[in-house]
N, C-alpha and C. Protein backbone atom coordinates (compact mmCIF):
# COMPACT_ATOMS: atom_id res chain seq x y z
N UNK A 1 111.05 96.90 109.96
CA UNK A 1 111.30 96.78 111.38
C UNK A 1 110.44 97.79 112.15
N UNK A 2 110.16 99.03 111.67
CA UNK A 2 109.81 99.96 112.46
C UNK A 2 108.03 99.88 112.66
N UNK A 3 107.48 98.88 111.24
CA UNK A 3 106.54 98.30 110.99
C UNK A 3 105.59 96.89 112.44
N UNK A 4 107.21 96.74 112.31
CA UNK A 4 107.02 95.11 113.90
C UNK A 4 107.14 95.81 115.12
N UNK A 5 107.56 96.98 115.29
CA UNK A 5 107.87 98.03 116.46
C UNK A 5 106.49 98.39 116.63
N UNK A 6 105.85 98.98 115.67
CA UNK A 6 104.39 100.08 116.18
C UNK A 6 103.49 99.10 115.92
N UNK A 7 103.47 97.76 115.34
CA UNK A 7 102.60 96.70 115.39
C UNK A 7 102.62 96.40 116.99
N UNK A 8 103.76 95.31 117.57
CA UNK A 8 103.72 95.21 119.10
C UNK A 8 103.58 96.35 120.06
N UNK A 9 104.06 97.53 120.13
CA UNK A 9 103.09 98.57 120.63
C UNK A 9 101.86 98.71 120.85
N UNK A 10 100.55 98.51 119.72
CA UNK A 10 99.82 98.93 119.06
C UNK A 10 99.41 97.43 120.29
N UNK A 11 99.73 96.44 119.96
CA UNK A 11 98.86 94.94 120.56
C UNK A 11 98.97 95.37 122.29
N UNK A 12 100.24 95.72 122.36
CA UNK A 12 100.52 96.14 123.88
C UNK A 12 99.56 96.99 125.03
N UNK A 13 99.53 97.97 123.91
CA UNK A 13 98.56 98.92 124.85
C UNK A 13 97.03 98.81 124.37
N UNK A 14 96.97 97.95 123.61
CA UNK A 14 95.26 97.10 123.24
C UNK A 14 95.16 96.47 124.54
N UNK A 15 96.04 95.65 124.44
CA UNK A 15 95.98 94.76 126.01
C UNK A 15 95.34 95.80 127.13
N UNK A 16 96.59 96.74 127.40
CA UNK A 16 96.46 96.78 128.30
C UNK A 16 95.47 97.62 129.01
N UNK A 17 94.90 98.22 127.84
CA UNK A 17 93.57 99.26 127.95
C UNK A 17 92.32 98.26 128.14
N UNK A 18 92.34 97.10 128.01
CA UNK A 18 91.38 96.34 128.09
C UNK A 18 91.31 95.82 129.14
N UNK A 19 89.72 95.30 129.61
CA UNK A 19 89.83 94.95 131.02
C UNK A 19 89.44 92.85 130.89
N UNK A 20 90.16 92.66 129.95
CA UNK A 20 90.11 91.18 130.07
C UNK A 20 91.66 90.62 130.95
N UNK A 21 90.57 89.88 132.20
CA UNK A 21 91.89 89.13 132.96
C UNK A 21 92.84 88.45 132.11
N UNK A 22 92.23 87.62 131.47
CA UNK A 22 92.88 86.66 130.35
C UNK A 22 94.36 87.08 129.77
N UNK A 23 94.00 88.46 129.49
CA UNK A 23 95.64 88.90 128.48
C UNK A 23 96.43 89.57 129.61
N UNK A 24 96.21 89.33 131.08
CA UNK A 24 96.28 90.35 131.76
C UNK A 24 98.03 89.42 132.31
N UNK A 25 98.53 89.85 133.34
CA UNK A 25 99.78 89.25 134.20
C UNK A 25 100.54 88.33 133.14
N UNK A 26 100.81 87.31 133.50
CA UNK A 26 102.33 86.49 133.10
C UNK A 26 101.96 86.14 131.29
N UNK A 27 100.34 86.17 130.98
CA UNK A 27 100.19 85.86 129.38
C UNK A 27 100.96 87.11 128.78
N UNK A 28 100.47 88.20 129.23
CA UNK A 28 100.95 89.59 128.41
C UNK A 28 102.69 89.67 128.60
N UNK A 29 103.37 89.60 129.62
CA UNK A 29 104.67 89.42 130.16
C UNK A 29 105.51 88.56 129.41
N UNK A 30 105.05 87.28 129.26
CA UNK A 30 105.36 86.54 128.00
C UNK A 30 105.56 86.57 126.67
N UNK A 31 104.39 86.74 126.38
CA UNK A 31 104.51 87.60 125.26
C UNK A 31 105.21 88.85 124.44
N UNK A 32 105.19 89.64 125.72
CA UNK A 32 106.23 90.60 125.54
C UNK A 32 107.73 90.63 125.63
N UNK A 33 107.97 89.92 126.81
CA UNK A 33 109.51 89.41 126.83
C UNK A 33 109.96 88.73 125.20
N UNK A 34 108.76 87.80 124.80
CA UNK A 34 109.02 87.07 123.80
C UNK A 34 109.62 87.86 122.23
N UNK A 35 108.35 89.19 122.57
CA UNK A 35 108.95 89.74 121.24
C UNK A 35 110.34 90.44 122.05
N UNK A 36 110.64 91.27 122.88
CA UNK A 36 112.36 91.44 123.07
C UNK A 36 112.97 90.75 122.62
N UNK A 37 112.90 89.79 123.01
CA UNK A 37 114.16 88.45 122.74
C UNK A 37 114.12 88.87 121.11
N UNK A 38 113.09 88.78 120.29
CA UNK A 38 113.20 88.89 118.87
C UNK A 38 113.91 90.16 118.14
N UNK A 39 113.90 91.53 118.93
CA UNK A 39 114.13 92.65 118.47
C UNK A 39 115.62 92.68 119.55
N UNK A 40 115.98 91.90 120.28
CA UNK A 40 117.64 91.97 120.56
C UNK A 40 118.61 90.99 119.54
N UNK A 41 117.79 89.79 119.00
CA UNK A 41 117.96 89.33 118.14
C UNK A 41 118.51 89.92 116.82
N UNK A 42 117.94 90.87 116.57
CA UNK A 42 117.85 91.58 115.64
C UNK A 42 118.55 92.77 115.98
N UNK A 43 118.82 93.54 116.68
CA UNK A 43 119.75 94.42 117.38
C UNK A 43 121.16 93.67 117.38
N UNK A 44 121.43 92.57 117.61
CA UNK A 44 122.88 91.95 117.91
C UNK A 44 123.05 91.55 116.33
N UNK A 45 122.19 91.40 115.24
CA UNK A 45 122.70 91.08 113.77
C UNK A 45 122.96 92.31 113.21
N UNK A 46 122.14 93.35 113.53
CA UNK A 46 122.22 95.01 113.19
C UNK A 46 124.04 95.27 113.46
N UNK A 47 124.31 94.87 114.73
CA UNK A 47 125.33 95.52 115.72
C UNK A 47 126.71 94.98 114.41
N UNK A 48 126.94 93.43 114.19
CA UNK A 48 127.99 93.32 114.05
C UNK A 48 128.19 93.36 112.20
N UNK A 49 126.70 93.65 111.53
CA UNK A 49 126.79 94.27 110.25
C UNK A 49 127.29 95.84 110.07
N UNK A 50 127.05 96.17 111.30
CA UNK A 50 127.61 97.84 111.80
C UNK A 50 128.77 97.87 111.81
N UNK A 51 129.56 96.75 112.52
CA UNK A 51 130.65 97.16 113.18
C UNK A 51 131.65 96.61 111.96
N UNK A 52 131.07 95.35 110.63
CA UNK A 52 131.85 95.37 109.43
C UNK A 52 131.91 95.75 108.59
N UNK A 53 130.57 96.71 108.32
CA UNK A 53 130.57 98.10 107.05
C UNK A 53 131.56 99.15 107.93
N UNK A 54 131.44 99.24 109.03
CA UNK A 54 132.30 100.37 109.87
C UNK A 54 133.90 100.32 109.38
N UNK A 55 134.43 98.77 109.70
CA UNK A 55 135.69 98.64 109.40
C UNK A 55 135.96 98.40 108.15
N UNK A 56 135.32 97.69 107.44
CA UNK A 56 135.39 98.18 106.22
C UNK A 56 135.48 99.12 105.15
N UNK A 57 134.79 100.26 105.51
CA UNK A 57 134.99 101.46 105.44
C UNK A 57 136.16 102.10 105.80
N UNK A 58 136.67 102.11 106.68
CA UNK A 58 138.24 102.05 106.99
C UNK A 58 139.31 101.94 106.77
N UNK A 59 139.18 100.20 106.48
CA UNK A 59 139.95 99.74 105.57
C UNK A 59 139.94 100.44 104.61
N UNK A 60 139.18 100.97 103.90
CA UNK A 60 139.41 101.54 102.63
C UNK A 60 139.65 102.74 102.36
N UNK A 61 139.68 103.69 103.15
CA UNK A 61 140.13 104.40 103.35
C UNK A 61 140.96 104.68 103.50
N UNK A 62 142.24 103.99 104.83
CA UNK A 62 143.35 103.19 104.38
C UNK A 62 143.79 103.18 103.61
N UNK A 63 143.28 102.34 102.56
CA UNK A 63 144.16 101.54 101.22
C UNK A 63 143.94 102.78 100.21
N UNK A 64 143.03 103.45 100.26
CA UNK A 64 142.63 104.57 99.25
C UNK A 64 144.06 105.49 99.81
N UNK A 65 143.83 106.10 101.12
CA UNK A 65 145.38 107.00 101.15
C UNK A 65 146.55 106.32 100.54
N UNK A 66 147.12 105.17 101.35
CA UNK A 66 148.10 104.84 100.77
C UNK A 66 148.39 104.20 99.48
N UNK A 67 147.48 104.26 98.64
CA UNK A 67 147.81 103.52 97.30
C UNK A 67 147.97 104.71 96.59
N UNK A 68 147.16 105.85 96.96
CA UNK A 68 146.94 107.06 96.12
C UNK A 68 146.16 106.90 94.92
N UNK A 69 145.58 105.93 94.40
CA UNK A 69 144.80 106.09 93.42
C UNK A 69 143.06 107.00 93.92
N UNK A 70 142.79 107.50 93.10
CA UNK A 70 141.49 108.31 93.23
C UNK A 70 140.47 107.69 92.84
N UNK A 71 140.58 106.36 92.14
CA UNK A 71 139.41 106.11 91.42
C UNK A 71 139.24 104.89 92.85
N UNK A 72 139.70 104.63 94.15
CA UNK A 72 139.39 103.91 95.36
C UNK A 72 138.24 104.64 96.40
N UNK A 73 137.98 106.08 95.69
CA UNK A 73 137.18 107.36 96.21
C UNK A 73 135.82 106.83 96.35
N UNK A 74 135.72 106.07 95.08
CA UNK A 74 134.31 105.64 94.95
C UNK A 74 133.94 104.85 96.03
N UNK A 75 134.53 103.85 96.22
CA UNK A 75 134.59 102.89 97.62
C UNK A 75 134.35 103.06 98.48
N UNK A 76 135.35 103.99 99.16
CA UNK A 76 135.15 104.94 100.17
C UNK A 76 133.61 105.75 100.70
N UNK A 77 133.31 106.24 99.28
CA UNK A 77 132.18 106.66 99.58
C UNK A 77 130.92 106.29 99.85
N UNK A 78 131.36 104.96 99.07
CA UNK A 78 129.67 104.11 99.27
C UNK A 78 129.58 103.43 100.33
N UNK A 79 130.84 102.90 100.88
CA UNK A 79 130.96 102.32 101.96
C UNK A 79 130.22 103.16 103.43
N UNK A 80 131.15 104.43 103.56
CA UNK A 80 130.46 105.38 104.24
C UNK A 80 129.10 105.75 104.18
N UNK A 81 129.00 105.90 102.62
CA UNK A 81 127.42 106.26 102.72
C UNK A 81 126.51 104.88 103.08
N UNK A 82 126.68 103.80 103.09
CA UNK A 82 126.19 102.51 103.66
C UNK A 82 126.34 102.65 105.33
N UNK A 83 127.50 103.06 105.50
CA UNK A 83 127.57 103.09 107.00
C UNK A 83 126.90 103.80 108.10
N UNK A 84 126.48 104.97 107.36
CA UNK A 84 125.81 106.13 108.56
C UNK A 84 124.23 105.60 108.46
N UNK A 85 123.67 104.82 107.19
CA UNK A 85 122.11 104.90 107.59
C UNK A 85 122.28 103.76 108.94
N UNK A 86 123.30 102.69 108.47
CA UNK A 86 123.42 101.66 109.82
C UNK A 86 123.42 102.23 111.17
N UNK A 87 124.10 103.51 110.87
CA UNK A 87 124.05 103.87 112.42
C UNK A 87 122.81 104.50 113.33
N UNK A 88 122.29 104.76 112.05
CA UNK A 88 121.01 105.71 112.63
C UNK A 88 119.92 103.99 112.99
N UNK A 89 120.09 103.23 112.37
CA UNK A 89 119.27 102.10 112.72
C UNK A 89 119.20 101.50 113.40
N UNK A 90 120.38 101.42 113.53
CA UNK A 90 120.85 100.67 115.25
C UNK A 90 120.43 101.46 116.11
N UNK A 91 120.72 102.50 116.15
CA UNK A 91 120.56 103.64 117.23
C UNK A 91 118.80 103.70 117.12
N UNK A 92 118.06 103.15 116.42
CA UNK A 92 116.65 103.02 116.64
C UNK A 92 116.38 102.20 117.68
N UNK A 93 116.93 100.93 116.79
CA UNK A 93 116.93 99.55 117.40
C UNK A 93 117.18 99.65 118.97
N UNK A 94 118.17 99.98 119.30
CA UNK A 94 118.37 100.22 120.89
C UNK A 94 117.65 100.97 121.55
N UNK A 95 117.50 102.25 121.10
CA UNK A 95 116.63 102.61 121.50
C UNK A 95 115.17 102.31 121.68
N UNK A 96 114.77 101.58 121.40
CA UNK A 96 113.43 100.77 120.77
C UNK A 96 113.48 99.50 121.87
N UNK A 97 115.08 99.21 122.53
CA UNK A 97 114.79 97.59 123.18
C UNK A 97 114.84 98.51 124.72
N UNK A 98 115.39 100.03 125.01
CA UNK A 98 115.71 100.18 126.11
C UNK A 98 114.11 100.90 126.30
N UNK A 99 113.23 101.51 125.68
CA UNK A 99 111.97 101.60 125.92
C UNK A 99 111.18 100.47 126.44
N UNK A 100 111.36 99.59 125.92
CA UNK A 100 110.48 98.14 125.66
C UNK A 100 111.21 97.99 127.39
N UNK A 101 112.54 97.80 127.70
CA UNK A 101 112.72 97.25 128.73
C UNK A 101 112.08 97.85 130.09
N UNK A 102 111.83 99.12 129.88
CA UNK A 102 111.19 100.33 130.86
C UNK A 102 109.78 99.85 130.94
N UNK A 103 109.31 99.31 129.57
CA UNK A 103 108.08 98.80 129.60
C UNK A 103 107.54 97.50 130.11
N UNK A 104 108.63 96.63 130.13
CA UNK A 104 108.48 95.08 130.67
C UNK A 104 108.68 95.28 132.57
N UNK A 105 109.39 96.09 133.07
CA UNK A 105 109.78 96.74 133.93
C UNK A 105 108.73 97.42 134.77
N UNK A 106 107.94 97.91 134.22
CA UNK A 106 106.43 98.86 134.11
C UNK A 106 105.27 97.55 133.99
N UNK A 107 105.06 96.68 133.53
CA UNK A 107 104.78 95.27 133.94
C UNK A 107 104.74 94.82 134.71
N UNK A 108 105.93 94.68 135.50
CA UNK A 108 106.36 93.72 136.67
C UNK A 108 106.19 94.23 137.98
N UNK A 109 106.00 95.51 138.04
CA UNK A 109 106.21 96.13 138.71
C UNK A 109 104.63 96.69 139.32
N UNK A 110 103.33 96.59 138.28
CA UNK A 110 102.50 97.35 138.63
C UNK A 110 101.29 96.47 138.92
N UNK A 111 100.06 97.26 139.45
CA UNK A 111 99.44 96.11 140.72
C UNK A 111 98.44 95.04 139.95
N UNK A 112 98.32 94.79 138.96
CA UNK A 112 96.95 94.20 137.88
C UNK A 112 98.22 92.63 137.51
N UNK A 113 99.41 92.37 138.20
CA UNK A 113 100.14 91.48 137.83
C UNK A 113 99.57 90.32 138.74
């Protein structure tokens, strides 16, 4: 992912350093909106794999206190340890669509449109 991030970057500001009309206003805008749509896409499948390793994790935690067995520890742990890289990824991911949006924004807004 972080690979398709600094790839469209990388095409973005090729564009836009270049002085061809062609890639210039609603082609580049397009394009760019186009990949958002793909990386919110992908942000909203991130989100609710987050939010069922999250409760899942929980759950078991849960069931680990109240059953009292120790050998449910293991569970617990992997679950968690599955859960925090999710969070740091998502937390890319968003961060990554609320740049992009500053950037489509920064588009629309400036005088070569």
């Amino acid at each position: 992912m972080l690979d398709f991030v600094r790839e469209q970057e990388k095409i973005l500001k090729e564009t836009l350093e270049s002085n061809s009309r062609e890639y210039r206003g609603e082609k580049i805008n397009t394009y760019f909106l186009r990949q958002i749509q793909f990386l919110q896409h992908e942000r909203l499948i991130h989100l609710l794999v987050t939010l069922f390793i999250g409760l899942y994790a929980l759950l078991s935690i849960f069931f680990s206190i109240f059953s009292g067995k120790i050998e449910f520890i293991i569970v617990d742990i992997l679950l968690v340890g599955l859960f925090i890289p999710y969070i740091f990824h998502y937390r890319r991911l968003e961060n990554t669509v609320q740049k992009w949006y500053g950037i489509i924004n920064n588009l629309n807004n400036s005088s070569f449109i």
